[in-house]
C-alpha atoms as a PDB file:
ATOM      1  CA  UNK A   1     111.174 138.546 -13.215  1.00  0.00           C
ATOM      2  CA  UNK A   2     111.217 137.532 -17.096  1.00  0.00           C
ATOM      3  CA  UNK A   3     110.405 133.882 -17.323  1.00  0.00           C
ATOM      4  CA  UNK A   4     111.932 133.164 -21.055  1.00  0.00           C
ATOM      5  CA  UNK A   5     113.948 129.411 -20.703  1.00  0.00           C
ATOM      6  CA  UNK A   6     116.802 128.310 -22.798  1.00  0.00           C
ATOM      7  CA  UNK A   7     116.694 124.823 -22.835  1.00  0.00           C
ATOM      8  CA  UNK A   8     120.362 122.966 -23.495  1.00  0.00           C
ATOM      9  CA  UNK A   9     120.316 119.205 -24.826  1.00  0.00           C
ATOM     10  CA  UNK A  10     124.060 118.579 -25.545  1.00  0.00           C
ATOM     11  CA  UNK A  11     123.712 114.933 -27.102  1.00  0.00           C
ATOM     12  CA  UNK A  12     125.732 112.201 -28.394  1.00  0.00           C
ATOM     13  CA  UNK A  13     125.020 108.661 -29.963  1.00  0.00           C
ATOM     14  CA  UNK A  14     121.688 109.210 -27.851  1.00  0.00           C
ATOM     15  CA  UNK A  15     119.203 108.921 -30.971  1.00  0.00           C
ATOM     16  CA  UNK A  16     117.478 106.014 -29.505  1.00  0.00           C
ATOM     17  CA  UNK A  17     116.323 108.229 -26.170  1.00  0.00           C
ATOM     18  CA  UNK A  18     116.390 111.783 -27.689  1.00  0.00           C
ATOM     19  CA  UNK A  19     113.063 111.985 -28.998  1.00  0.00           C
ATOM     20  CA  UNK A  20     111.782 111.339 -24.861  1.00  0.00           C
ATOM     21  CA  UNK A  21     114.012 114.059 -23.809  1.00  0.00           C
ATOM     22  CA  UNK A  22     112.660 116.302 -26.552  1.00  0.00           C
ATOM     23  CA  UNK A  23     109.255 115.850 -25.824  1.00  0.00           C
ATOM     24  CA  UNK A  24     109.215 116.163 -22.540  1.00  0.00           C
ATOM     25  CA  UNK A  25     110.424 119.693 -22.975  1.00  0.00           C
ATOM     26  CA  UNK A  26     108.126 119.840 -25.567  1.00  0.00           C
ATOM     27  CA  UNK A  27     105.065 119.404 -23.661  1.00  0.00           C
ATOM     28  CA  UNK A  28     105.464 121.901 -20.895  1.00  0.00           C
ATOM     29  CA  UNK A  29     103.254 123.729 -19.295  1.00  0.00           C
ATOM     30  CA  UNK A  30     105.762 126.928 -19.497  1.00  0.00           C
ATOM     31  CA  UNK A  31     106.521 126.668 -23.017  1.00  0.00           C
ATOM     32  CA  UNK A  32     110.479 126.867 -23.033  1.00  0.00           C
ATOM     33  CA  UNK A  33     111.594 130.235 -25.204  1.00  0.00           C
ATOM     34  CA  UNK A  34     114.051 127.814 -27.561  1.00  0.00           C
ATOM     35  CA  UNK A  35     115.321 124.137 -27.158  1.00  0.00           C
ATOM     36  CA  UNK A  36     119.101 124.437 -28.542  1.00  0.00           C
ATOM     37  CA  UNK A  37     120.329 120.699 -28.971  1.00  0.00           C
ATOM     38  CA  UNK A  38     124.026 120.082 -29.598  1.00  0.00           C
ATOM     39  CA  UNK A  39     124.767 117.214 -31.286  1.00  0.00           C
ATOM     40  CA  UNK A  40     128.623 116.870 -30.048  1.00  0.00           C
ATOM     41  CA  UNK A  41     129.796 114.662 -32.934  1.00  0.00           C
ATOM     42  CA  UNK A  42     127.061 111.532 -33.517  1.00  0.00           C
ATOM     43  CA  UNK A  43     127.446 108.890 -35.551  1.00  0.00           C
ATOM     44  CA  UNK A  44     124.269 107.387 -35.020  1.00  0.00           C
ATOM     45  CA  UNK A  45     122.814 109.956 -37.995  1.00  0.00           C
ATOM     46  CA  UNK A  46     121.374 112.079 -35.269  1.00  0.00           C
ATOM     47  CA  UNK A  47     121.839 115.267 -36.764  1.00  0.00           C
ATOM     48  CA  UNK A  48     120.198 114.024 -39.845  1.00  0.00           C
ATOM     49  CA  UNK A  49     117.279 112.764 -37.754  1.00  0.00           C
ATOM     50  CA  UNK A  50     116.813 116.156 -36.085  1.00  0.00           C
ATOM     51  CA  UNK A  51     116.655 118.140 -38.866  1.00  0.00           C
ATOM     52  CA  UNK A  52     113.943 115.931 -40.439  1.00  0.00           C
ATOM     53  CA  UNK A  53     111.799 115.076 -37.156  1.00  0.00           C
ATOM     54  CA  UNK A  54     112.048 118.546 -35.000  1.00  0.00           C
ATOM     55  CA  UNK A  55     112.854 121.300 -37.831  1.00  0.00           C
ATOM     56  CA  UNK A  56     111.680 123.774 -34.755  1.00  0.00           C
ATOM     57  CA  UNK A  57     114.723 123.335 -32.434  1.00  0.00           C
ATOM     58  CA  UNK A  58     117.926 125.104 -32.411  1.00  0.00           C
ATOM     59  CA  UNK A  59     120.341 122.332 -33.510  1.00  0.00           C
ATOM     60  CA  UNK A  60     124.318 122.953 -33.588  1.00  0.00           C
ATOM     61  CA  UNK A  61     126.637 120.297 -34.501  1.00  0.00           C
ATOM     62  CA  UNK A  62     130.261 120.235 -33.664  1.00  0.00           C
ATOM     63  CA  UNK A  63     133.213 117.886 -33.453  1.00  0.00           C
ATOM     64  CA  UNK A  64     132.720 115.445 -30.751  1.00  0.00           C
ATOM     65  CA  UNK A  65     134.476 117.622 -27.555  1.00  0.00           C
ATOM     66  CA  UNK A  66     132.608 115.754 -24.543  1.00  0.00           C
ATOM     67  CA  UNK A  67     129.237 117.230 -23.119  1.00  0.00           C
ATOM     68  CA  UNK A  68     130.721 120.224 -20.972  1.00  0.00           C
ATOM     69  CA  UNK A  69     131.956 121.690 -24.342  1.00  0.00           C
ATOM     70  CA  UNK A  70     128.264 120.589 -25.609  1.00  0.00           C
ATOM     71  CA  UNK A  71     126.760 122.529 -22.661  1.00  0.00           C
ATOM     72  CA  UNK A  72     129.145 125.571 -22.824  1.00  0.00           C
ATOM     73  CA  UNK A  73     128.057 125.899 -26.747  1.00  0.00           C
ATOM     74  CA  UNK A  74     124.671 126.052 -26.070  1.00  0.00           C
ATOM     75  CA  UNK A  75     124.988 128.214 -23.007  1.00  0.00           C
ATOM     76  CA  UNK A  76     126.858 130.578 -25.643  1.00  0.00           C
ATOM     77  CA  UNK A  77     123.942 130.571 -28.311  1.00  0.00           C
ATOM     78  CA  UNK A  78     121.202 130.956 -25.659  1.00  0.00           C
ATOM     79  CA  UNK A  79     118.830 134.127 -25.282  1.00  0.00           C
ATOM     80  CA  UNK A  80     116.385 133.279 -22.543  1.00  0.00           C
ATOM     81  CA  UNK A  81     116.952 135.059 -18.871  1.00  0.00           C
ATOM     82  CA  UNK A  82     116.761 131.069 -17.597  1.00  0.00           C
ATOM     83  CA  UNK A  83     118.930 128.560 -18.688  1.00  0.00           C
ATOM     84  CA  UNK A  84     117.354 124.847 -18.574  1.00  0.00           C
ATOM     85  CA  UNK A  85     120.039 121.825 -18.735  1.00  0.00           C
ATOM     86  CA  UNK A  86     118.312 118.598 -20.157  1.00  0.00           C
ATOM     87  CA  UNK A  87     120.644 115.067 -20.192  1.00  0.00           C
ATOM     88  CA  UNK A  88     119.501 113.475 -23.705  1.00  0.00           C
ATOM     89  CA  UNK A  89     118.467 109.975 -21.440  1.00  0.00           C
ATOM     90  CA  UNK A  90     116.509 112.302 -18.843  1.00  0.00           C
ATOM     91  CA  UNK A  91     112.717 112.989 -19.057  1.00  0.00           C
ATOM     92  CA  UNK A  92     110.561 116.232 -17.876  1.00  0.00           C
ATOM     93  CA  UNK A  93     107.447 116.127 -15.842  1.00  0.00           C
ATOM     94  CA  UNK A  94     105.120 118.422 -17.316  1.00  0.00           C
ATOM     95  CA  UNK A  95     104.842 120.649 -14.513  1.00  0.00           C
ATOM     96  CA  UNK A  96     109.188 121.399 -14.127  1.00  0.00           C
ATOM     97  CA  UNK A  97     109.531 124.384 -15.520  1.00  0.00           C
ATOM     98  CA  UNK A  98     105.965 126.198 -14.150  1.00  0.00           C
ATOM     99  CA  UNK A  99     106.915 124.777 -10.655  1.00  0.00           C
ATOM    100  CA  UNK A 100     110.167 125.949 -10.409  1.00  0.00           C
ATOM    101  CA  UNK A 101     109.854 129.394 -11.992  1.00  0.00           C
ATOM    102  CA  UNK A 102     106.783 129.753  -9.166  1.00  0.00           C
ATOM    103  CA  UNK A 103     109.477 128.421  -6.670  1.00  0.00           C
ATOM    104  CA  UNK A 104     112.382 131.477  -8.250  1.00  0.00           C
ATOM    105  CA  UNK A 105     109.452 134.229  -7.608  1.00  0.00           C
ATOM    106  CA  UNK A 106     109.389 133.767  -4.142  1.00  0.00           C
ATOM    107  CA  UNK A 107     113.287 133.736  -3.100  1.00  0.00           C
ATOM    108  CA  UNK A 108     116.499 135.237  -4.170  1.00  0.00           C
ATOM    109  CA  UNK A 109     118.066 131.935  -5.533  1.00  0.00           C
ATOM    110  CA  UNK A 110     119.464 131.980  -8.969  1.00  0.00           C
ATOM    111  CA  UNK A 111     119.567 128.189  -9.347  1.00  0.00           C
ATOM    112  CA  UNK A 112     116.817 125.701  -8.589  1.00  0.00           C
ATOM    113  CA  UNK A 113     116.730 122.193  -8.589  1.00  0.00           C
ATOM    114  CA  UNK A 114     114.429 119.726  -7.845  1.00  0.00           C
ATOM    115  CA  UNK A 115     113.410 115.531  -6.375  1.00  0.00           C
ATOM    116  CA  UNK A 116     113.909 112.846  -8.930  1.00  0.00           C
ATOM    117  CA  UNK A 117     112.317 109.744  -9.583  1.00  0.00           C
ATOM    118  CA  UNK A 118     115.601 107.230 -10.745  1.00  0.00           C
ATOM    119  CA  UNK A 119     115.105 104.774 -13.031  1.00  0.00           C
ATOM    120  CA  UNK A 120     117.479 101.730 -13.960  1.00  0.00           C
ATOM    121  CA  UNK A 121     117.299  98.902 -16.054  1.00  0.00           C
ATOM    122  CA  UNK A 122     113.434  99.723 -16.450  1.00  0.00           C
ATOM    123  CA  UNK A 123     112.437  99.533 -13.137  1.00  0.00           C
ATOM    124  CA  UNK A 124     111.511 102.490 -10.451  1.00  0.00           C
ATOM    125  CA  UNK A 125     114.694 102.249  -7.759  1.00  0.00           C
ATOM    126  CA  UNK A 126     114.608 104.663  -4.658  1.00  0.00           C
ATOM    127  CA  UNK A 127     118.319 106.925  -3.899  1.00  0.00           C
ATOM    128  CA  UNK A 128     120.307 105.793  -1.390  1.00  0.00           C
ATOM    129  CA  UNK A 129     120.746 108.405   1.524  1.00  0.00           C
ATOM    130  CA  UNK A 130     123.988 110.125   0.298  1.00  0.00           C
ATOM    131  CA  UNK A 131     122.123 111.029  -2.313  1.00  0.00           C
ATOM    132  CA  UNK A 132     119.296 113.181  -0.555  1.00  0.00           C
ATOM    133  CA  UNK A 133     118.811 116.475  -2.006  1.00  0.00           C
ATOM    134  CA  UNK A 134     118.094 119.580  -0.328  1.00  0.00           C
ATOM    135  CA  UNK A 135     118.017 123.512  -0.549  1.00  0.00           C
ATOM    136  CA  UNK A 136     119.679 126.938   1.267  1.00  0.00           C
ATOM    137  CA  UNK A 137     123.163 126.684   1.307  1.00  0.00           C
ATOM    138  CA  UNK A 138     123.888 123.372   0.714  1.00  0.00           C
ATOM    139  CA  UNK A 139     128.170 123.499  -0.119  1.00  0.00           C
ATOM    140  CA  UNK A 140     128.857 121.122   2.423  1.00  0.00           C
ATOM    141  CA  UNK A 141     126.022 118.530   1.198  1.00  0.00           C
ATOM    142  CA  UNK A 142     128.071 119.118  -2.814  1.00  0.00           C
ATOM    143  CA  UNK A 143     131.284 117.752  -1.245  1.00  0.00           C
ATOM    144  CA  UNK A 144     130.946 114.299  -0.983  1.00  0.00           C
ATOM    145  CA  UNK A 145     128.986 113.494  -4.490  1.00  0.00           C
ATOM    146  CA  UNK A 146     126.870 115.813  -6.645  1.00  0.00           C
ATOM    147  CA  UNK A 147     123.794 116.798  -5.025  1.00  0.00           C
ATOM    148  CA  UNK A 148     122.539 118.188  -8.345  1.00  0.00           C
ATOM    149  CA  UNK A 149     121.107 116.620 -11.216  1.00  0.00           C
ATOM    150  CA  UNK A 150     121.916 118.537 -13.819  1.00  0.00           C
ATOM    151  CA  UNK A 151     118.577 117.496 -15.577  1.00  0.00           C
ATOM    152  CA  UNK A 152     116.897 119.510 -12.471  1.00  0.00           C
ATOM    153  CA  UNK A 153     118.541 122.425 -12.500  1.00  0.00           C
ATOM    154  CA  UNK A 154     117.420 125.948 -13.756  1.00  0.00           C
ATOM    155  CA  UNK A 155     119.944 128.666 -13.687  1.00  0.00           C
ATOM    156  CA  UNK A 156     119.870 132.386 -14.445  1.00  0.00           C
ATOM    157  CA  UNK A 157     122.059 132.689 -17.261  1.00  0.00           C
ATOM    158  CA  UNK A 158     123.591 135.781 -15.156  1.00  0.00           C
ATOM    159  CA  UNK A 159     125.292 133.004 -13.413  1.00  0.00           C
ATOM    160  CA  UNK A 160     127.445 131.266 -16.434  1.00  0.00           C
ATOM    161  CA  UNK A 161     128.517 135.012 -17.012  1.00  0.00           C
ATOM    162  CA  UNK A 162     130.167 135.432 -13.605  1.00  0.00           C
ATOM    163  CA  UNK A 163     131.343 131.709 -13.066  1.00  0.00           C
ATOM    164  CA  UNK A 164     131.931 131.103 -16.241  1.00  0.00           C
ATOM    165  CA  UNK A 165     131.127 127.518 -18.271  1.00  0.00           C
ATOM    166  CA  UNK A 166     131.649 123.919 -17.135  1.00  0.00           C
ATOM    167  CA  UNK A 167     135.149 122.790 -17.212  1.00  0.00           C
ATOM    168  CA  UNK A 168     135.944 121.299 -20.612  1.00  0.00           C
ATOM    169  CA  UNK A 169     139.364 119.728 -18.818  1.00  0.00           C
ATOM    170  CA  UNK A 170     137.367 117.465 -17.207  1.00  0.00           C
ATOM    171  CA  UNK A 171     135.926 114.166 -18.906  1.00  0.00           C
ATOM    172  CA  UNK A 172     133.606 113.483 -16.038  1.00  0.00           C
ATOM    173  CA  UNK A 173     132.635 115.020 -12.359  1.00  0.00           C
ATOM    174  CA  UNK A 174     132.075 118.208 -14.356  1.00  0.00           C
ATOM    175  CA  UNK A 175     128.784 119.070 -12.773  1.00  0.00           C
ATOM    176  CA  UNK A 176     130.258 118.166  -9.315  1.00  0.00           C
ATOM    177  CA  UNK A 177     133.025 121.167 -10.086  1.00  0.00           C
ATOM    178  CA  UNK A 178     129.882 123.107 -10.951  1.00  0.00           C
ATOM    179  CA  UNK A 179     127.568 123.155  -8.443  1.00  0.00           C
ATOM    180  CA  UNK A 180     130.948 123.581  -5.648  1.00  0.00           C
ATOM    181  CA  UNK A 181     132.014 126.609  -7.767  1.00  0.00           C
ATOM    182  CA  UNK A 182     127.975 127.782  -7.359  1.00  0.00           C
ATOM    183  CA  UNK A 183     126.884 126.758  -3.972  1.00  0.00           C
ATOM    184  CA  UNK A 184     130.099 127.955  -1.972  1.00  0.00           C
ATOM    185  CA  UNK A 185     129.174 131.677  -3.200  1.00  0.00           C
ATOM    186  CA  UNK A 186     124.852 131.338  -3.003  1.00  0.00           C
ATOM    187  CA  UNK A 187     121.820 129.121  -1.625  1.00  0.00           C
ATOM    188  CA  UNK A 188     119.899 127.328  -4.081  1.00  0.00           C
ATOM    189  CA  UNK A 189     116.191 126.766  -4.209  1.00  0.00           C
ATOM    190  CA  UNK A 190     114.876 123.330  -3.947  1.00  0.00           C
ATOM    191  CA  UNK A 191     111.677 121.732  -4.740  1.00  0.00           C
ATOM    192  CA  UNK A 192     110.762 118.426  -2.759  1.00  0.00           C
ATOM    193  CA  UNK A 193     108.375 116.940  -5.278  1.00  0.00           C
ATOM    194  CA  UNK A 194     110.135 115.246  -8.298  1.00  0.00           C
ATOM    195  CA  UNK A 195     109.942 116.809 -11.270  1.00  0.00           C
ATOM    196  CA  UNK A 196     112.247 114.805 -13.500  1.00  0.00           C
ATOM    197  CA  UNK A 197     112.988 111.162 -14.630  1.00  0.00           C
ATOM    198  CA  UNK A 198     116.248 110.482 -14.559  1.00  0.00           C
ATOM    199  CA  UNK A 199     116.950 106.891 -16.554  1.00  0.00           C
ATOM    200  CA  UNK A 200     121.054 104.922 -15.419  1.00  0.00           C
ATOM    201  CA  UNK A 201     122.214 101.746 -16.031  1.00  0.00           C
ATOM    202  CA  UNK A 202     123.004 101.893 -19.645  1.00  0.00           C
ATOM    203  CA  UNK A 203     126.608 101.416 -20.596  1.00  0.00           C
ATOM    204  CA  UNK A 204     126.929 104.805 -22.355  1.00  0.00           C
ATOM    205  CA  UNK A 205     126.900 106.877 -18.980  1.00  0.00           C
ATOM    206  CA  UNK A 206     130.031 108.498 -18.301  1.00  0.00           C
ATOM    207  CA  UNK A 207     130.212 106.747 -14.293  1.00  0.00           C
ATOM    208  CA  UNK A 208     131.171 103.471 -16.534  1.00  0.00           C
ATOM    209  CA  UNK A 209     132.814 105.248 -19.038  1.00  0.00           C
ATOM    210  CA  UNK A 210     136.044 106.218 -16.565  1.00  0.00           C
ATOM    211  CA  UNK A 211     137.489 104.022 -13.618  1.00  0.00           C
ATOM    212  CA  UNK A 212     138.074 105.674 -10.273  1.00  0.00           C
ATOM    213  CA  UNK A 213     135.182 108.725 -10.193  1.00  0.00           C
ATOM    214  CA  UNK A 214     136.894 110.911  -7.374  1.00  0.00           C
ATOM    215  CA  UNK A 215     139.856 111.543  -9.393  1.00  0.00           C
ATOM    216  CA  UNK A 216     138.266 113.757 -11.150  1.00  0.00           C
ATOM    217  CA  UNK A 217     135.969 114.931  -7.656  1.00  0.00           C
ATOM    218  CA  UNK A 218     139.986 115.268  -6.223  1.00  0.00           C
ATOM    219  CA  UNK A 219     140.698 117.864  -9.669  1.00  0.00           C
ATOM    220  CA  UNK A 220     137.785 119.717  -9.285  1.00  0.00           C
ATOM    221  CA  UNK A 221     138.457 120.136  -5.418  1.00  0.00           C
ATOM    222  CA  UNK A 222     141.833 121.091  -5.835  1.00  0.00           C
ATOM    223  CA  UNK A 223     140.733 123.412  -8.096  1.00  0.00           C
ATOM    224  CA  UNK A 224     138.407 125.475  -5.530  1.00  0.00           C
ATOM    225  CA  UNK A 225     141.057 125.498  -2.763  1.00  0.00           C
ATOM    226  CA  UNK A 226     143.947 126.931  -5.192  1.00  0.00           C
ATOM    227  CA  UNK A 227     141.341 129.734  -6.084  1.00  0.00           C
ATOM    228  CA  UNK A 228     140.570 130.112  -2.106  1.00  0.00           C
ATOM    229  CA  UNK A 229     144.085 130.492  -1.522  1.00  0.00           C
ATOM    230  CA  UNK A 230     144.657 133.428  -4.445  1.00  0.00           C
ATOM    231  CA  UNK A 231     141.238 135.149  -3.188  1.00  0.00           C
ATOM    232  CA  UNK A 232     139.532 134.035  -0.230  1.00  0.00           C
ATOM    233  CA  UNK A 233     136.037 133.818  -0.910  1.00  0.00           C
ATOM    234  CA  UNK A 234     134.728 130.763   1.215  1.00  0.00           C
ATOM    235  CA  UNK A 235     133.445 130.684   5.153  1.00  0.00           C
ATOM    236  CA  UNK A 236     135.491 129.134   7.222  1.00  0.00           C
ATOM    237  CA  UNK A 237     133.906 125.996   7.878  1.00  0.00           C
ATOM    238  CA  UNK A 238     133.010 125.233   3.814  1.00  0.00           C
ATOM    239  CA  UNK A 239     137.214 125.831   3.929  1.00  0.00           C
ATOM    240  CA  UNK A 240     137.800 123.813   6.635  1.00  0.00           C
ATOM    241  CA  UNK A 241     135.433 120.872   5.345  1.00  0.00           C
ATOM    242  CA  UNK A 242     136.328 120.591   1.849  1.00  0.00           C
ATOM    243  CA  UNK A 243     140.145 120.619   2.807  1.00  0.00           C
ATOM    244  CA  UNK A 244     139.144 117.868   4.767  1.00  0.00           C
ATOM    245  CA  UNK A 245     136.805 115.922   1.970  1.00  0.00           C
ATOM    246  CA  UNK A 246     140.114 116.348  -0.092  1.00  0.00           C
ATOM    247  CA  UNK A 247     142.450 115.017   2.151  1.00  0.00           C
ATOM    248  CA  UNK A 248     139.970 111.647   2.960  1.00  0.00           C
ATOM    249  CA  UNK A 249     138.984 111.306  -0.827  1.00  0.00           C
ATOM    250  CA  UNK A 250     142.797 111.528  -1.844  1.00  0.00           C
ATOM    251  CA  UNK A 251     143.487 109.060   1.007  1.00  0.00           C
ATOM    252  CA  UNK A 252     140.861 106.649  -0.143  1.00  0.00           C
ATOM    253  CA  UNK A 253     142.081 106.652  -3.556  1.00  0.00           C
ATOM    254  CA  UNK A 254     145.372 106.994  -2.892  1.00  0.00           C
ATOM    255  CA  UNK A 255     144.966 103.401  -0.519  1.00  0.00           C
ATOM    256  CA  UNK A 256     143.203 101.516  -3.448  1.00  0.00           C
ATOM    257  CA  UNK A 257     146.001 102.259  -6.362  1.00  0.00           C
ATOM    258  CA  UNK A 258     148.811 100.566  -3.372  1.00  0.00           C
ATOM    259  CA  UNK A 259     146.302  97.728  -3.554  1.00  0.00           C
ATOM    260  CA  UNK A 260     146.688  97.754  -7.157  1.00  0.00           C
ATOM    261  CA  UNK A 261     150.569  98.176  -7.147  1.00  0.00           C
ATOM    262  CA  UNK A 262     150.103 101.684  -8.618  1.00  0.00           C
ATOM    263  CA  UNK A 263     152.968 103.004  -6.541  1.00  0.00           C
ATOM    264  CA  UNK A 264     153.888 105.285  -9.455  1.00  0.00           C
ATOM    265  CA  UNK A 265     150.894 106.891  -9.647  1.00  0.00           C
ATOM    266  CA  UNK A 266     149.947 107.309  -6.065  1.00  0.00           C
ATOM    267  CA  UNK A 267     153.612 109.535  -5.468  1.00  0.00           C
ATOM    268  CA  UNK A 268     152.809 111.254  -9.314  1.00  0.00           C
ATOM    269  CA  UNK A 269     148.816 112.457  -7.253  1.00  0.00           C
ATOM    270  CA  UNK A 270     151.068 113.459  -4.545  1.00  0.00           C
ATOM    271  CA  UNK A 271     153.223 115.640  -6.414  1.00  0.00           C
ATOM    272  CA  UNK A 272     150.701 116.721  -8.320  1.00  0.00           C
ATOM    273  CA  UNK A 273     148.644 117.975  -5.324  1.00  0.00           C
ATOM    274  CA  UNK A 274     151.705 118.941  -2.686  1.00  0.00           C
ATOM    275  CA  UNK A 275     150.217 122.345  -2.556  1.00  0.00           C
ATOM    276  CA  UNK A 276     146.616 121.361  -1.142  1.00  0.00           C
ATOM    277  CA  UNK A 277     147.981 118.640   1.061  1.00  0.00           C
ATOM    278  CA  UNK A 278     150.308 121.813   2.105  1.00  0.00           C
ATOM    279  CA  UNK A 279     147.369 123.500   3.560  1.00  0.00           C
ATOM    280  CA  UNK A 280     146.691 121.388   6.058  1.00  0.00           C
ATOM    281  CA  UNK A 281     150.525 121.639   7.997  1.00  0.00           C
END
């Protein structure tokens, strides 16, 4: 198996926690075959910055387009047989790339992902249960809330090709529409020891940048039913149980907007989704 890693940093106003990310990629023990970093439209001078502090790295810089299109751009320029996503707030243990290459040798899993150690506001916090991560085939465990960090992940680059990129419609949830797209066709690999850092609570995240999260979880399942329905390709129970995550998450949300006298927009969702409610007459 060739072991050359792309790493992909897609970045934005994120000059103040770059440098962390960089280095931690930086000081592998599996060197990483290029670090591309895509600076999706700073103004925080971090393009400048770059090319004077880490002249080594791949940097492209486009018009600010929201970090799927960052990711997709990258995933475009990269060579390595292993693609390596990197959040510009997320950190690297040493040892993530050697211990889940090791982990790729010894199965048939295209994607591996790994514990995490959560930090917020500066201070160690432990995941909630919903949160647990796992290996195999795991589809059912991706319906709820993403079950993949995208920090953790390591993906042949064989995959993007057949799946295609992350979904540049969406402004957030795109790595839940991801991993559902990847885990309903293939088990993942999973290592329990944490190999990344993952840092939250600062106001820049996208879960506090849009109200009402599983509006965009409701797009992205919609999305993987439709393409069921045109070309069956998921077992019956994954079918059966995101059809039915759907129909609670669109009920949930659906009951909150009537709380909030959003009448409109509950009958507009409705509408909107009359085929996927359809499928379960």
């Amino acid at each position: 198996m060739k072991t050359t890693v792309s790493v992909i940093i897609p970045t934005y106003n994120r000059r103040h926690t770059l440098a962390r990310a960089i280095d931690s990629v930086l000081a592998q023990q599996h060197p990483a075959h290029e670090i591309i970093v895509i600076d999706d439209g700073s103004t925080d001078e971090t393009l400048q910055w770059l090319n004077s502090s880490y002249s080594q790295l791949n940097v492209i810089s486009q018009q600010n387009k929201g970090v799927s299109a960052a990711r997709n751009s990258g995933i475009a320029k990269a060579s390595g047989e292993w693609i390596a996503l990197l959040d510009s707030d997320d950190y690297w243990f040493p040892q993530k790339l050697t211990v889940q290459l090791q982990l790729l040798q010894q199965s048939d899993a295209r994607l591996c992902h790994s514990e995490e150690h959560w930090i917020r506001s500066g201070k160690r916090v432990n995941p909630m249960n919903k949160h647990q991560k796992t290996g195999g085939w795991i589809f059912q465990q991706c319906l709820p809330l993403c079950a993949i960090s995208p920090s953790a992940s390591l993906i042949n680059r064989a995959v993007f090709k057949e799946l295609g990129g992350f979904d540049e419609t969406l402004p957030a949830c795109e790595d839940y529409d991801y991993w559902l797209r990847l885990c309903s066709r293939e088990p993942v690999a999973y290592c329990e020891d944490a190999l990344i850092q993952k840092y939250g609570g600062h106001d820049d995240q996208l879960s506090k940048q849009h109200w009402g999260m599983d509006r965009f979880r409701l797009e992205a399942l919609a999305k993987l039913l439709r393409s069921h329905v045109h070309q069956p390709f998921l077992r019956r129970d994954d079918y059966q149980a995101a059809l039915q995550t759907f129909n609670n998450k669109l009920s949930i949300y659906c009951a909150g907007a009537i709380k909030r006298s959003r009448d409109k927009h509950v009958a507009e969702l409705k509408h909107q989704y009359a085929d996927i409610l359809s499928l379960a007459d």
